[in-house]
Protein backbone atom coordinates (compact mmCIF):
# COMPACT_ATOMS: atom_id res chain seq x y z
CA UNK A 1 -14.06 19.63 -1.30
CA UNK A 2 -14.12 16.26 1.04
CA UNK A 3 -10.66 14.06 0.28
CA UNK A 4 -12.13 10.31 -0.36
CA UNK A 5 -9.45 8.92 2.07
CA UNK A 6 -10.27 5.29 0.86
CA UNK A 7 -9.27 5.98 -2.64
CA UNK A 8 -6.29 7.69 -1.31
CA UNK A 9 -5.63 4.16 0.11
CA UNK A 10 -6.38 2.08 -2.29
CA UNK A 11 -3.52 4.74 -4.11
CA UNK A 12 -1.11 4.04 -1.82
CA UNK A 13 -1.32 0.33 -1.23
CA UNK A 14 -0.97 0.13 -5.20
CA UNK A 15 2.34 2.22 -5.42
CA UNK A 16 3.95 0.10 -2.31
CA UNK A 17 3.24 -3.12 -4.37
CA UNK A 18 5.42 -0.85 -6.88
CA UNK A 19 7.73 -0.38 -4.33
CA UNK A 20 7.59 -4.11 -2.91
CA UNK A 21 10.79 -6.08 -2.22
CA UNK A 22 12.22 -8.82 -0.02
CA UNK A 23 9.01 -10.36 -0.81
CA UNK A 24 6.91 -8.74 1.28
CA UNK A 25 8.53 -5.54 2.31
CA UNK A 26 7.81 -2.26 0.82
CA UNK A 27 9.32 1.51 0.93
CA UNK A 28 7.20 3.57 3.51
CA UNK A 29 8.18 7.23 2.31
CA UNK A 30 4.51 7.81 1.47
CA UNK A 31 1.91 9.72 3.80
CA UNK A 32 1.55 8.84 7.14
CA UNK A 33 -1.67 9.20 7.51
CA UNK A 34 -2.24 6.75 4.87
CA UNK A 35 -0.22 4.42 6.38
CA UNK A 36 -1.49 4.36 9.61
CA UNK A 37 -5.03 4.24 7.79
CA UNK A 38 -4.06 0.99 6.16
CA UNK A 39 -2.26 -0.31 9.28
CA UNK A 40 -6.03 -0.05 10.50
CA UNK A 41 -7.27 -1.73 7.84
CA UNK A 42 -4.90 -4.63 8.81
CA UNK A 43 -3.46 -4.61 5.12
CA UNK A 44 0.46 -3.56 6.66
CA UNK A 45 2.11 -4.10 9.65
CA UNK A 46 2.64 -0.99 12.42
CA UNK A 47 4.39 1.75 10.21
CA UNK A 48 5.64 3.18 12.94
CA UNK A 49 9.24 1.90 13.87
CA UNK A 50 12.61 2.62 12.91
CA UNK A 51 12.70 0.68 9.57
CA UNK A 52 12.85 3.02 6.05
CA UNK A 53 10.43 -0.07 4.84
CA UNK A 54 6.82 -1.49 5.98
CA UNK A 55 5.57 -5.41 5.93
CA UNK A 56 2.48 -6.19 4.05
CA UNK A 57 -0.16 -8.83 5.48
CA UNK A 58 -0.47 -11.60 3.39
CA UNK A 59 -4.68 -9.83 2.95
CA UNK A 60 -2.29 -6.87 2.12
CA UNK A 61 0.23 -8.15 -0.60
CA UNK A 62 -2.65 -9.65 -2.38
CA UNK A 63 -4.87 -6.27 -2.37
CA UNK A 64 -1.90 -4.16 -3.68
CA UNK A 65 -1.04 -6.22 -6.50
CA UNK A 66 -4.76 -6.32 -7.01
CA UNK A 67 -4.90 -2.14 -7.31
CA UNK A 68 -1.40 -1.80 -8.72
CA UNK A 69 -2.97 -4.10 -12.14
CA UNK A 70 -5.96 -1.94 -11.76
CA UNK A 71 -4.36 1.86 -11.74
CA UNK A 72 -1.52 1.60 -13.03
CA UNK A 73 -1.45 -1.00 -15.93
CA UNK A 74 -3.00 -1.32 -19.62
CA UNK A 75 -5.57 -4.10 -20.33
CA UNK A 76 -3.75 -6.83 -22.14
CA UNK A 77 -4.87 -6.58 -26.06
């Protein structure tokens, strides 16, 4: 089996938006590897520091809202 890493992602920039706060600021307790992916990507700031939270680029907040609508929402009726 071969993990699609980008979906993984696109997963995990979703549930920070679900996380977000502070406007811009979101929990980081989610896998590393993940977030150093989308640190990469140049969608969050460098995960790796002493704060329990992670800043989202401004390419980044509006992505996550973006995928958090698409996975995790129902169409409007």
């Amino acid at each position: 089996m071969e993990i699609d890493t980008d979906n993984i992602d696109d997963t995990v920039l979703g549930l920070l938006w679900l996380t977000l706060h502070d406007e811009r600021r979101a929990w980081k307790e989610l896998d590393w590897d993940a977030l150093d992916r989308l640190h990469g990507k140049g969608l969050i700031a460098n995960p790796a520091n002493k704060a329990k939270s992670v800043v989202l680029t401004d390419e980044g907040l509006r992505r996550a809202e973006e995928l958090f609508r698409t996975l995790f929402t129902h169409p409007a009726p």
